[in-house]
Protein backbone atom coordinates (compact mmCIF):
# COMPACT_ATOMS: atom_id res chain seq x y z
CA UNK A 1 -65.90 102.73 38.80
CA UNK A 2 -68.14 105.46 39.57
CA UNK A 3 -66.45 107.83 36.79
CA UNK A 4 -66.90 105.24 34.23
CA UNK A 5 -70.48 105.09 34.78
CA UNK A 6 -70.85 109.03 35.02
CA UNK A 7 -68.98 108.37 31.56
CA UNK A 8 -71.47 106.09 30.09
CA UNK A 9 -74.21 107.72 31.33
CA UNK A 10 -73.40 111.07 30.20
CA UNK A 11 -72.54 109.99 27.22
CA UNK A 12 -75.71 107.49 26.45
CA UNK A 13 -77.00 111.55 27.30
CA UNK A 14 -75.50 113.13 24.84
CA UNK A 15 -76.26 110.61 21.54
CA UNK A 16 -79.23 110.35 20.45
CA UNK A 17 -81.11 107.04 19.92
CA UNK A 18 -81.09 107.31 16.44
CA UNK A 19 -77.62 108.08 15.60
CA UNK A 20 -76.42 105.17 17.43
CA UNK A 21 -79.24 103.01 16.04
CA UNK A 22 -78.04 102.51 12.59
CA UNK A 23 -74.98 101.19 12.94
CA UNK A 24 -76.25 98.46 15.02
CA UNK A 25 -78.44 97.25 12.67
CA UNK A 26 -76.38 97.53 10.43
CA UNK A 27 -74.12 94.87 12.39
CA UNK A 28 -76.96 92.61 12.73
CA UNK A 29 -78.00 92.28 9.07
CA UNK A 30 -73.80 91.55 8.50
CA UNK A 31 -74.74 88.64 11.04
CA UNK A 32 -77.65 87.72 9.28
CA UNK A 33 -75.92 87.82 5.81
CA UNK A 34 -73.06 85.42 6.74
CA UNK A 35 -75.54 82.70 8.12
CA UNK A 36 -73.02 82.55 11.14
CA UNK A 37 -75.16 81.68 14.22
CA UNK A 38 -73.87 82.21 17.32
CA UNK A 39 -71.44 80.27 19.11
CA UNK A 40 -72.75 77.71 21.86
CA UNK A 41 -71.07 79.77 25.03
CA UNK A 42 -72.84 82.50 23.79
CA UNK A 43 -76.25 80.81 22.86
CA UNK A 44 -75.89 79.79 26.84
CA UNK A 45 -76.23 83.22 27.45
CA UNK A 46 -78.79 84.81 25.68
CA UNK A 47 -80.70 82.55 23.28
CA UNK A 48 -80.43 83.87 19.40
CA UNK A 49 -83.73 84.07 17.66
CA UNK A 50 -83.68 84.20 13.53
CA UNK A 51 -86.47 86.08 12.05
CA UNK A 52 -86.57 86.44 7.76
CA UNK A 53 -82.93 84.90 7.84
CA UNK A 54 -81.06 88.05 10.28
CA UNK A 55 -80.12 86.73 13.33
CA UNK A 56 -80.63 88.98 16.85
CA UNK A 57 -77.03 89.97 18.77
CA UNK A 58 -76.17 88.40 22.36
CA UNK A 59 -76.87 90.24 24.60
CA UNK A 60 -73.97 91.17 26.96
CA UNK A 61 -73.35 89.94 30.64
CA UNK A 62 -75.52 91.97 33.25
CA UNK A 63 -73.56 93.94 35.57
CA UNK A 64 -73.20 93.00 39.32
CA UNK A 65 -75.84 93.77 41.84
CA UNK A 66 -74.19 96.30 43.37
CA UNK A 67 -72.36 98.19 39.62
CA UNK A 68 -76.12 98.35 38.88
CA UNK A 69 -77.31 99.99 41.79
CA UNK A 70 -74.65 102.66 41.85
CA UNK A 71 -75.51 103.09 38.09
CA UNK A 72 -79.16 103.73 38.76
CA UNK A 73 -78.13 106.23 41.44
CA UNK A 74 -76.06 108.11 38.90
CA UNK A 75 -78.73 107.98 36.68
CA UNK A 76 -81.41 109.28 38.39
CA UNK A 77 -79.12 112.38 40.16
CA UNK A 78 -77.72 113.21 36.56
CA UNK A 79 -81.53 113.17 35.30
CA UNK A 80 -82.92 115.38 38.39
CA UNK A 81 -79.92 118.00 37.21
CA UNK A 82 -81.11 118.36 33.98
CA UNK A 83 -84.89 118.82 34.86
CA UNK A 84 -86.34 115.42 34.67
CA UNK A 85 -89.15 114.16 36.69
CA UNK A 86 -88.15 112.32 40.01
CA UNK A 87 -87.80 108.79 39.12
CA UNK A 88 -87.27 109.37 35.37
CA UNK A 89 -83.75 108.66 34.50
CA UNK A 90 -82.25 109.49 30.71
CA UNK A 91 -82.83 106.88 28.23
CA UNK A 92 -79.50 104.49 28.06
CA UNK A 93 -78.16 104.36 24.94
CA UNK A 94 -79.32 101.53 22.55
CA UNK A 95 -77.86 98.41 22.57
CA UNK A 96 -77.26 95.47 20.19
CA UNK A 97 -80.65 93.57 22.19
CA UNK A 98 -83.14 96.69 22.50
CA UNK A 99 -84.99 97.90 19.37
CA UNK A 100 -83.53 101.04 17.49
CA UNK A 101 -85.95 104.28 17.38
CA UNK A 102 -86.76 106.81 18.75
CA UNK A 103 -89.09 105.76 22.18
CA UNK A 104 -92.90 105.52 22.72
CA UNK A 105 -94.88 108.58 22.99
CA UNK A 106 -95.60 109.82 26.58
CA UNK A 107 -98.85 109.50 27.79
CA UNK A 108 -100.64 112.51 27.27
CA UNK A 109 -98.32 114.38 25.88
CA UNK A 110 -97.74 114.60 21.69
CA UNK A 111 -95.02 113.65 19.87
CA UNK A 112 -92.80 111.78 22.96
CA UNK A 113 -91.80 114.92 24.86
CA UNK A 114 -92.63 113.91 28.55
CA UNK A 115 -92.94 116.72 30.65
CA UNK A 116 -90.30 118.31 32.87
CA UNK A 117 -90.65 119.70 36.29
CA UNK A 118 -87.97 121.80 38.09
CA UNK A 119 -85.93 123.13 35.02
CA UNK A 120 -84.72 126.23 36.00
CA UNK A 121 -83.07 127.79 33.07
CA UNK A 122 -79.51 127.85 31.98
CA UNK A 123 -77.49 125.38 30.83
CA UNK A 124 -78.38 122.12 32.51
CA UNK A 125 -74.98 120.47 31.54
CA UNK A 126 -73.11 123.73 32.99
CA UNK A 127 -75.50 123.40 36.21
CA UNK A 128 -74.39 119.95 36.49
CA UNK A 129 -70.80 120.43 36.40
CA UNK A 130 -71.10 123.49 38.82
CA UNK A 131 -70.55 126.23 36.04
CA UNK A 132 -72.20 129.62 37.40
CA UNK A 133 -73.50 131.52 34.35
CA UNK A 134 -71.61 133.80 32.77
CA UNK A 135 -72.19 137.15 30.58
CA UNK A 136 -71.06 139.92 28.88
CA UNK A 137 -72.26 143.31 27.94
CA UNK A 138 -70.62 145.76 26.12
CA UNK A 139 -71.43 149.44 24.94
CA UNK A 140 -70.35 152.27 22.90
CA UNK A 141 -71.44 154.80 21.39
CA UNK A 142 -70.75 158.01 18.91
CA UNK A 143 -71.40 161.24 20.15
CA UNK A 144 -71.81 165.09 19.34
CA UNK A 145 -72.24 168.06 21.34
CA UNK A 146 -72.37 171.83 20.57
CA UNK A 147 -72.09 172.16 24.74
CA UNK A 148 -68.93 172.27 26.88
CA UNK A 149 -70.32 169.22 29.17
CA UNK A 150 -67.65 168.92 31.01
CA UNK A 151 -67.79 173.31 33.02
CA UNK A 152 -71.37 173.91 32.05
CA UNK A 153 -73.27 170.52 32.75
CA UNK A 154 -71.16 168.05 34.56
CA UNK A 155 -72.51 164.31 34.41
CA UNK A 156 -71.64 160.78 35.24
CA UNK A 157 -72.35 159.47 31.62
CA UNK A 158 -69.53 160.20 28.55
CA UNK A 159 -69.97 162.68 26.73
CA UNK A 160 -68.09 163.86 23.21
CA UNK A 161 -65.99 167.58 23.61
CA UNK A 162 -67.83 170.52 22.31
CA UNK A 163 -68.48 170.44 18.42
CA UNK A 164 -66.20 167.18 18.31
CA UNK A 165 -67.51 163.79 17.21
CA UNK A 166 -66.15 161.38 19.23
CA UNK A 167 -66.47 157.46 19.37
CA UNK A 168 -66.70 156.47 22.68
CA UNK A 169 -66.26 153.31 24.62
CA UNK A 170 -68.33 153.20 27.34
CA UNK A 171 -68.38 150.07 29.94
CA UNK A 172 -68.09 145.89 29.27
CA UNK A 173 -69.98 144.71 31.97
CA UNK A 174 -69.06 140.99 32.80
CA UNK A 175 -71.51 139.36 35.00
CA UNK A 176 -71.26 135.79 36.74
CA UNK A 177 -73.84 134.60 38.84
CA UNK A 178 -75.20 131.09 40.58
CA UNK A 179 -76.94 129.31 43.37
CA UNK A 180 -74.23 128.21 45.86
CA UNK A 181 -76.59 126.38 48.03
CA UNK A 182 -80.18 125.80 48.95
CA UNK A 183 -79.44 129.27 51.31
CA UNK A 184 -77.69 131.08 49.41
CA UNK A 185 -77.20 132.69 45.30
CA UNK A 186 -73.99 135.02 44.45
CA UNK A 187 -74.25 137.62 42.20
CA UNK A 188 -70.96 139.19 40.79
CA UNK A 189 -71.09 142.48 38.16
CA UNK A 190 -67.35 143.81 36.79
CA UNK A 191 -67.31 146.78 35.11
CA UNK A 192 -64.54 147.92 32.45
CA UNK A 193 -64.54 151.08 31.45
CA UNK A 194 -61.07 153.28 30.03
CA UNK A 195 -60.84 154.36 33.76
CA UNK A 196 -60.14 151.04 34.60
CA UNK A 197 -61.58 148.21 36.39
CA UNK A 198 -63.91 147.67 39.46
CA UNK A 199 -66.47 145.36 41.20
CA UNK A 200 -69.94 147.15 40.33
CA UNK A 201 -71.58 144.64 42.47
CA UNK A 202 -70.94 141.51 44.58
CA UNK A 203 -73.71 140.52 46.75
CA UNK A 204 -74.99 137.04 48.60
CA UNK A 205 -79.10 136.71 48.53
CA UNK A 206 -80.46 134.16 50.72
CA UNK A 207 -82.92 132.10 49.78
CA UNK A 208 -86.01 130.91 51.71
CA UNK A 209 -85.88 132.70 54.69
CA UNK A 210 -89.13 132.74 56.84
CA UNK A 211 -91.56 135.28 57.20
CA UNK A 212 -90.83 137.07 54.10
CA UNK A 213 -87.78 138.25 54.71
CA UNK A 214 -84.30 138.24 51.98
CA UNK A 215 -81.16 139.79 53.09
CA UNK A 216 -78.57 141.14 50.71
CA UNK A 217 -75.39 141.59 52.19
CA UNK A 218 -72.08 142.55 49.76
CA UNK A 219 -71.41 145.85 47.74
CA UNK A 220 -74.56 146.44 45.91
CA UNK A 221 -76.78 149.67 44.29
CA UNK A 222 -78.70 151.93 47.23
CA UNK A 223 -82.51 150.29 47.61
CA UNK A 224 -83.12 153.95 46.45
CA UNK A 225 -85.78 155.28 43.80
CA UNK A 226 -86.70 153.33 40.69
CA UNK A 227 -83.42 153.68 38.06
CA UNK A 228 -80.45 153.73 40.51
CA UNK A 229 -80.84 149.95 40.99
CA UNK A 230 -80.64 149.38 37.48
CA UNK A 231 -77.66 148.79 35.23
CA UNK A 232 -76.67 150.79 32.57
CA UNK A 233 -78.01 148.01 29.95
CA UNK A 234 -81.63 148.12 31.33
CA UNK A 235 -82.12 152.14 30.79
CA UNK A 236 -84.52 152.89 27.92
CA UNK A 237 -82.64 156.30 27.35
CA UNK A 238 -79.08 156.22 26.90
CA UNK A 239 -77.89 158.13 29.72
CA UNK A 240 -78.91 159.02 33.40
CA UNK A 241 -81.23 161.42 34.08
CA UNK A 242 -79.06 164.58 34.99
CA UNK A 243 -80.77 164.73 38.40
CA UNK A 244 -79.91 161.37 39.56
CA UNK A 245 -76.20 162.15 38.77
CA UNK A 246 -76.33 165.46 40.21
CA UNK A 247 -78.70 164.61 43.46
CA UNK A 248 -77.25 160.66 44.17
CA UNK A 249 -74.29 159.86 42.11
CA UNK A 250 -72.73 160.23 39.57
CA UNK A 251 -72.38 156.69 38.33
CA UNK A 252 -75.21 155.59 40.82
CA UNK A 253 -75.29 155.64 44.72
CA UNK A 254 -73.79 152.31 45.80
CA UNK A 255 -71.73 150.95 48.09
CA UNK A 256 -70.88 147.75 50.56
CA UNK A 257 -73.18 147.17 52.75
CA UNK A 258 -76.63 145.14 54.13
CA UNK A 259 -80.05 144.89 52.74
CA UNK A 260 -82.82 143.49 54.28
CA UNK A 261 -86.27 143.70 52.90
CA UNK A 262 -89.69 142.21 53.63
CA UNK A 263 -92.82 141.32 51.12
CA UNK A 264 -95.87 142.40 53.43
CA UNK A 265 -98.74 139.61 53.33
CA UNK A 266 -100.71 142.17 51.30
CA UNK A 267 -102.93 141.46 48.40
CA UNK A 268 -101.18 143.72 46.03
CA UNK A 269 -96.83 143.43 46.12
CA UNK A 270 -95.79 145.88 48.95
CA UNK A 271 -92.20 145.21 49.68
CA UNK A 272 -89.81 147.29 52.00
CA UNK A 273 -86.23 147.97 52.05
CA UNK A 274 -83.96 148.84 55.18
CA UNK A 275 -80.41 148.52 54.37
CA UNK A 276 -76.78 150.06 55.94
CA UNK A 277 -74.60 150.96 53.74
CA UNK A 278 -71.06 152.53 53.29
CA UNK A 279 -72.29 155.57 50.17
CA UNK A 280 -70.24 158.45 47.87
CA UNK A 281 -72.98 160.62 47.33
CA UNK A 282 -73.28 162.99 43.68
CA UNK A 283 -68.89 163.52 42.46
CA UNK A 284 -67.64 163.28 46.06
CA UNK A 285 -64.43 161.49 46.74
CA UNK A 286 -65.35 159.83 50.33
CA UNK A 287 -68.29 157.60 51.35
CA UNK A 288 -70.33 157.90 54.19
CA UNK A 289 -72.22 155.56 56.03
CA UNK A 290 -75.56 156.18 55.37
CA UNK A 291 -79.05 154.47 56.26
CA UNK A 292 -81.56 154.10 53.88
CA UNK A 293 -85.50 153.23 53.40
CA UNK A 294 -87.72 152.10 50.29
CA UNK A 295 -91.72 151.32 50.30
CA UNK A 296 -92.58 149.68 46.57
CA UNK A 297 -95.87 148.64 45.85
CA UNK A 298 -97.17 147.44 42.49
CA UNK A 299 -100.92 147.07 41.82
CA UNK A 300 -102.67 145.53 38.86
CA UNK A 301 -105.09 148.66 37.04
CA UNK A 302 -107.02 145.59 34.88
CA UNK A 303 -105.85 143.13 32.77
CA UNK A 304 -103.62 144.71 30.43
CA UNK A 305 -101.92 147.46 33.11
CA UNK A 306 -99.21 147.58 36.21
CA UNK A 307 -98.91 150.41 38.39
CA UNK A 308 -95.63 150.88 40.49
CA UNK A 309 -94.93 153.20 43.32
CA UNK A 310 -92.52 153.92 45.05
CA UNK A 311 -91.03 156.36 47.98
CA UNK A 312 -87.51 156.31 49.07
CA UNK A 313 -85.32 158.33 52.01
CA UNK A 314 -81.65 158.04 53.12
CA UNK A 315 -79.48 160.13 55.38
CA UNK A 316 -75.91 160.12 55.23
CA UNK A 317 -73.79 160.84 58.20
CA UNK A 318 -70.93 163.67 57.00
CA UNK A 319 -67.50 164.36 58.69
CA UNK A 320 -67.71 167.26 60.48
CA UNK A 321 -70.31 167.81 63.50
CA UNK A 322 -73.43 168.56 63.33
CA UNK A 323 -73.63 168.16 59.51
CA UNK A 324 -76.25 165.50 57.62
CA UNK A 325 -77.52 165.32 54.13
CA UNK A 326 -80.60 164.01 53.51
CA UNK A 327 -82.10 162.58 50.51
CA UNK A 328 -86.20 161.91 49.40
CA UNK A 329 -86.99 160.65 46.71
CA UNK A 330 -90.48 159.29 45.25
CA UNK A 331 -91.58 157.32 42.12
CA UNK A 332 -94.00 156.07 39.65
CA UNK A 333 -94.29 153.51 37.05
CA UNK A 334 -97.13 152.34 34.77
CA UNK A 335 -96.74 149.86 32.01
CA UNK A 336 -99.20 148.92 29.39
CA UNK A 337 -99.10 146.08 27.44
CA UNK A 338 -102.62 144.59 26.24
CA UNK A 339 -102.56 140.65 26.49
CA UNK A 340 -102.91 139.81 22.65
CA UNK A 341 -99.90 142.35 21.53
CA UNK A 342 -95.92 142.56 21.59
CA UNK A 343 -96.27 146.39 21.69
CA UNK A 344 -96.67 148.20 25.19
CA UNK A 345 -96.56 151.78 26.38
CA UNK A 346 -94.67 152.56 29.43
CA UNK A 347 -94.46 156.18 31.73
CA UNK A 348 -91.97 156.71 33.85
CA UNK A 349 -91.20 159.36 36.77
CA UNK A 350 -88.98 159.91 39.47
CA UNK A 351 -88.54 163.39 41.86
CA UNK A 352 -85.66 163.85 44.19
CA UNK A 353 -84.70 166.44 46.80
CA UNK A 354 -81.32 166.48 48.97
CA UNK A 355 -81.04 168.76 51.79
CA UNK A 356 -77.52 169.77 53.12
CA UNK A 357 -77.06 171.04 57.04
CA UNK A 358 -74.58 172.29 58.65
CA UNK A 359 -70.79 172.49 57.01
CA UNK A 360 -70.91 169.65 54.41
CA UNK A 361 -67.95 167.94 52.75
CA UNK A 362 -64.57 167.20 53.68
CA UNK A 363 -60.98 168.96 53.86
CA UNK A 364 -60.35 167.47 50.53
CA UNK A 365 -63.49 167.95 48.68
CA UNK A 366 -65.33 170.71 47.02
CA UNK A 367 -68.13 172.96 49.72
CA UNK A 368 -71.09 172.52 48.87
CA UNK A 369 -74.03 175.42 50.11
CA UNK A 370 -76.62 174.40 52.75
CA UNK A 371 -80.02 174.27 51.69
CA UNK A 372 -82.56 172.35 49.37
CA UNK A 373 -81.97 171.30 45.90
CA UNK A 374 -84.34 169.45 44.05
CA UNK A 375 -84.88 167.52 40.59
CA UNK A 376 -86.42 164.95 38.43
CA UNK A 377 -87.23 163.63 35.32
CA UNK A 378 -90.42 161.90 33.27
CA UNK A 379 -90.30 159.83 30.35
CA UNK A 380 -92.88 157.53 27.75
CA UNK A 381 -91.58 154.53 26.12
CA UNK A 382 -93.19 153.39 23.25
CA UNK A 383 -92.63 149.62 22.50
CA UNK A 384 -93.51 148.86 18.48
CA UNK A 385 -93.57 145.15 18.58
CA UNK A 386 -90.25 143.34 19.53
CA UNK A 387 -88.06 145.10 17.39
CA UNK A 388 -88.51 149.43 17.35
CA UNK A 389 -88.71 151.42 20.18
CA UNK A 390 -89.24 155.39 20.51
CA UNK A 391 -89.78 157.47 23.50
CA UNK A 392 -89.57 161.28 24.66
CA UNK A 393 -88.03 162.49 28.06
CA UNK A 394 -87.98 165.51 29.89
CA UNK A 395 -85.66 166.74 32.72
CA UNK A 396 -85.01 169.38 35.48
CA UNK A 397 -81.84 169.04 37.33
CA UNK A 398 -79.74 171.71 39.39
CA UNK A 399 -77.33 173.64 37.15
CA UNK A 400 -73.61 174.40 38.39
CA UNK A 401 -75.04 178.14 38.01
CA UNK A 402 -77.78 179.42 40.31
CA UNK A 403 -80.94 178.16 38.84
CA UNK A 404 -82.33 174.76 37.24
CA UNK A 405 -81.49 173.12 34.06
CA UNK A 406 -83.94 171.94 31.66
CA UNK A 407 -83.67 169.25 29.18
CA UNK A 408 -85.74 167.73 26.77
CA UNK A 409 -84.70 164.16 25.11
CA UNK A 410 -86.21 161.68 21.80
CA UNK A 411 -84.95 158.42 21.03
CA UNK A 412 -85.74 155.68 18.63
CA UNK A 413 -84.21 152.12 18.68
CA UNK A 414 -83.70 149.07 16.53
CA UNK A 415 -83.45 145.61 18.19
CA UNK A 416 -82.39 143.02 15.78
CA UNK A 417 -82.86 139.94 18.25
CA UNK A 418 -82.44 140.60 22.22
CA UNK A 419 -78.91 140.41 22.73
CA UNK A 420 -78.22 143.89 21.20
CA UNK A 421 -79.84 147.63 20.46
CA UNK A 422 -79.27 150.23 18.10
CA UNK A 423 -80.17 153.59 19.57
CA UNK A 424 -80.33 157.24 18.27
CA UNK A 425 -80.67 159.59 21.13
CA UNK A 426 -81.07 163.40 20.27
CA UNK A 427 -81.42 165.92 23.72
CA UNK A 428 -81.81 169.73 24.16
CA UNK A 429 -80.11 171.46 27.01
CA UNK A 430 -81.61 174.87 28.28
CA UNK A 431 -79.03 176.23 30.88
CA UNK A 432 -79.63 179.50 33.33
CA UNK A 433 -78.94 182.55 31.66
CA UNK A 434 -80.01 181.44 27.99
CA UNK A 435 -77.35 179.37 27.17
CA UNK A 436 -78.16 175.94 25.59
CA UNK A 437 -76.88 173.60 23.86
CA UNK A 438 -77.38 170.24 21.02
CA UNK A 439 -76.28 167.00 21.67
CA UNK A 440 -76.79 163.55 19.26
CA UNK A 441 -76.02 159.76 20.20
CA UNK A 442 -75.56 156.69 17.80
CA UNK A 443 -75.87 153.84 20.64
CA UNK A 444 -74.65 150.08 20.31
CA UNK A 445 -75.21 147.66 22.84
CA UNK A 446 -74.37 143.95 22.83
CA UNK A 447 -75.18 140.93 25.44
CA UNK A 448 -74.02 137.15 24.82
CA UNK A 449 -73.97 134.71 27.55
CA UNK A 450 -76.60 133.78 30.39
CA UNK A 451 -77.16 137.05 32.04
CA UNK A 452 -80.16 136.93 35.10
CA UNK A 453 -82.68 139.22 35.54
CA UNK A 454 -82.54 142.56 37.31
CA UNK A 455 -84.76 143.83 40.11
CA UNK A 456 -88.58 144.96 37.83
């Protein structure tokens, strides 16, 4: 009994009142036509009334007590899931006794739409049948370069051969992701690329803990600097900045572990990071537990302007005794976007420096020198209303030769609707010794599916 009404009501849901409205009347004016009136059981029942010569259907037999209690209770769960107000069930559909139409207005609100309280986003049906939401994002890309990448400026990102254009296919990044309980939402990122398969993230976040506090516990990104959290589908450039590859990781500096973080009971949003986690720092083969900090704060600079800083530390514990690297890292972002406008202007900036004691690395891997390298990177982002985009970036990173490498990228980008980009990316590489080299990218990204936000 209780599927047939879950049935019914989901399906009195789904039809609207008037596509079920015309046949009944319909029905009635046969009714009316034949100058049949109804039949003395059923005039018992429910009384006919003749108005104009069209006689009113019988009403059906009431269900029992206790069939229309359990069908109220449906109703009102199966209206709370899809964002009604408490107490408002969905409208039945009509029957051959109630009026055809669509219903009366709400009060106060134009044109019948009542208002709803507690929608969430997503797909209410999939929320009510449990579905978690589910995405996919894919990119590719065709690319040039007059430089060897792959001896004279290693990277995490692909990259074409020298003076070879080469289509590329770079990552499908399938995401599903839902609230388990009141305590607890699951996050789960796959990534496919043509080295295979892997879990890029898969992380619990509580919900609703006291005291400000959220826990992330699972393999997730490093709570470190501003860009490392973020997937490849949120960059504005097309590629990492060469010293987060070179300095972190090379895909990013991740890793299973446990985050906890605190919002402070500030004015502005001050919230810190302390997690544990198990880390492969910048093309090393073997992770290393590692502890790391983050301080973000984000202040409002007037009505139309953000300001974001950030600092960040981690030290990672290496193999052999006595040996640590240790990573700092600090950053800054400042968007603005006046209130009126699509179009906003945001700068960008991160600077990192890793410092290596002792004998670092293990039997297996490549030495690396003691000492102090550092790096970083600062872009501008020009938004032109929701569908351009142009910005300039500019880059110092260690080079595999003794000395720094310089860089200097422009991109401009087409966004038809918001589930894909079309990117041109042109950079400049200035290596030690007077070598350099030319590189262009023609970018396409896609997105379809119900894919959550990432951390701001």
């Amino acid at each position: 009994m209780r599927w047939f009404v879950l049935s019914s009501v989901l399906c009195a849901i789904a039809v609207p009142p008037s596509s079920s409205a015309a046949p009944v009347e319909k029905q009635e004016q046969v009714k009316g036509s034949s100058g049949r009136a109804p039949s003395a059981g059923a005039a018992e029942e429910a009384p006919s009334q003749a108005k104009g010569g069209i006689a009113t259907a019988a009403a059906p037999q009431g269900p029992a007590p206790q069939e229309a209690d359990e069908k109220r209770k449906l109703e009102e769960e199966i209206a709370k899931e899809l964002g009604a107000q408490p107490g408002q069930a969905p409208s039945p559909a009509p029957s051959s006794g109630t009026p055809s139409g669509p219903p009366p207005p709400a009060q106060g609100q134009p044109g019948g739409v009542a208002p709803q309280e507690g929608q969430t986003g997503g797909n209410p049906f999939a929320r009510l049948l449990l579905l978690p939401d589910i995405s996919a994002i894919g990119r590719g890309a065709l690319a040039w370069n007059r430089l060897d990448v792959g001896t004279l400026s290693p990277r995490g990102d692909p990259f074409a051969p020298a003076h070879t254009v080469q289509a590329i296919f770079e990552e499908l990044e399938l995401g599903v992701q839902a609230v388990i309980d009141p305590y607890a939402r699951a996050d789960v990122f796959l990534s496919f690329t043509p080295d295979g398969a892997e879990v890029e993230e898969a992380y619990l976040t509580t919900l609703g803990l006291p005291a400000g506090l959220q826990v992330r516990a699972g393999k997730l990104f490093a709570p470190f600097g501003r860009q490392n959290q973020q997937h490849a589908h949120v960059w504005d450039f097309v590629d990492r900045p060469l010293a987060l590859a070179r300095l972190l990781g090379g895909d990013a500096l991740k890793g299973p572990g446990l985050d906890v973080a605190w919002l402070a009971p500030t004015p502005w949003f001050a919230e810190l990071h302390i997690a544990y986690q198990a880390l492969t720092p910048a093309f090393e083969v073997h992770s290393r537990n590692a502890g790391v900090a983050r301080l973000v704060q984000f202040f409002d600079v007037g009505e139309a302007s953000t300001l974001g800083l950030g600092v960040s530390g981690a030290l990672l514990q290496e193999q052999q005794s006595g040996a640590s690297r240790e990573i700092y890292g600090a950053d800054v972002y400042l968007k603005i976007r006046p209130l009126s406008a699509r179009s906003y202007a945001a700068l960008q900036g991160e600077v990192l420096a890793r410092r290596l004691t002792g004998a670092v690395g293990a039997a297996d891997e490549p030495p690396e020198d003691s000492g102090t390298l550092w790096g970083g990177y600062v872009q501008a982002i020009w938004r032109d209303g929701p569908y351009f985009a142009y910005g300039a970036r500019y880059e110092r990173a260690p080079a595999v030769q003794v000395g720094p490498e310089h860089r200097v990228s422009a991109i401009a980008g087409w966004l038809p609707s918001e589930f894909q980009r079309i990117r041109l990316q042109i950079s400049y590489d200035r290596l030690p010794g007077g070598q350099d080299g030319l590189e262009a990218i023609l970018h396409f990204e896609f997105s379809i599916g119900a894919h959550g936000a990432h951390p701001f």
